[in-house]
Protein backbone atom coordinates (compact mmCIF):
# COMPACT_ATOMS: atom_id res chain seq x y z
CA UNK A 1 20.10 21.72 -81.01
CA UNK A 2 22.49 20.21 -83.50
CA UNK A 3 21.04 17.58 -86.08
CA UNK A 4 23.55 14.95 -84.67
CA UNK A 5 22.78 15.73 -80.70
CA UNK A 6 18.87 15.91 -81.29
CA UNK A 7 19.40 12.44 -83.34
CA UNK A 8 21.48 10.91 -80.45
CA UNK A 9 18.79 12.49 -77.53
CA UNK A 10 15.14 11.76 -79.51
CA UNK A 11 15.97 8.92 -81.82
CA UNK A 12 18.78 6.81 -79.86
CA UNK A 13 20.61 6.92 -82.88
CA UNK A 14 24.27 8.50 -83.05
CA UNK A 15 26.49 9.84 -85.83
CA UNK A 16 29.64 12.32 -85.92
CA UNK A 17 29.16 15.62 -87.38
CA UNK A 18 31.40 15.88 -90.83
CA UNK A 19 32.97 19.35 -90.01
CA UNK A 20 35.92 16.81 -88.67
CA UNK A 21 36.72 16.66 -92.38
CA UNK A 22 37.10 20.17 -91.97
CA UNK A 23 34.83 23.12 -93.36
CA UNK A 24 33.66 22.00 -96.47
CA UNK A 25 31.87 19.28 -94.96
CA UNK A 26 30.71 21.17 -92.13
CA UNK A 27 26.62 20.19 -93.71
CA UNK A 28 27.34 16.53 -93.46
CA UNK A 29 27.51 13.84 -90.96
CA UNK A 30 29.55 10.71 -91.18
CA UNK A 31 27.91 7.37 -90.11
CA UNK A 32 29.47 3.81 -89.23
CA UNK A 33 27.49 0.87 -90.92
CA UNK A 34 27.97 -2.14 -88.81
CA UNK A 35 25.56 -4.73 -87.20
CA UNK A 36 22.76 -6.55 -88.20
CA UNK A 37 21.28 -5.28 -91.42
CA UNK A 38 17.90 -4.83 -89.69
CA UNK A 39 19.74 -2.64 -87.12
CA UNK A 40 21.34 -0.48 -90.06
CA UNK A 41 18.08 -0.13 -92.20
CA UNK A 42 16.67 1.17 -88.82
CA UNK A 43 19.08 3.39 -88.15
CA UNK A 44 19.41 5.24 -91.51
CA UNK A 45 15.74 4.90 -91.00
CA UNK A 46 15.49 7.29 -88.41
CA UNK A 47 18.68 9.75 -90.11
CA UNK A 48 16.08 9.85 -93.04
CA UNK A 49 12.99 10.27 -90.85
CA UNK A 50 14.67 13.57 -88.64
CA UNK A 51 16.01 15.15 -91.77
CA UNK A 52 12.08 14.87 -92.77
CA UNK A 53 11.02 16.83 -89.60
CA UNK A 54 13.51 19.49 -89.30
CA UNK A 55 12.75 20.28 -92.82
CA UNK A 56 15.44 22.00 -95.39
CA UNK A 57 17.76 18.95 -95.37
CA UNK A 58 19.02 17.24 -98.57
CA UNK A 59 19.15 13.67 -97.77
CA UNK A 60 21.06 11.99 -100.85
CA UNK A 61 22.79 8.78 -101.20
């Protein structure tokens, strides 16, 4: 399962692969930031927590 489907599916949480930049970015994903802050710290919450249990993610910045 791709990081951004098992995001969407488990953690009700959705962001766009990067390869749409083309394929240098094909390791990325691109996120929106818009809401409440409380809604965006949980969100980037949960990007942060999955890249934890999949393991062998760099999560920078």
């Amino acid at each position: 399962m791709t990081f951004c489907k098992q995001l969407l599916e488990e953690w009700h949480t959705a962001v766009t692969p990067g390869r749409s930049f083309g394929a240098f970015c094909s390791s990325f994903i691109r996120i929106a930031i818009c809401g409440h802050e409380q809604d965006v710290m949980e969100g980037v919450r949960r990007v942060v927590a999955l890249a934890h249990d999949v393991g062998g993610m760099h999560v920078a910045a």
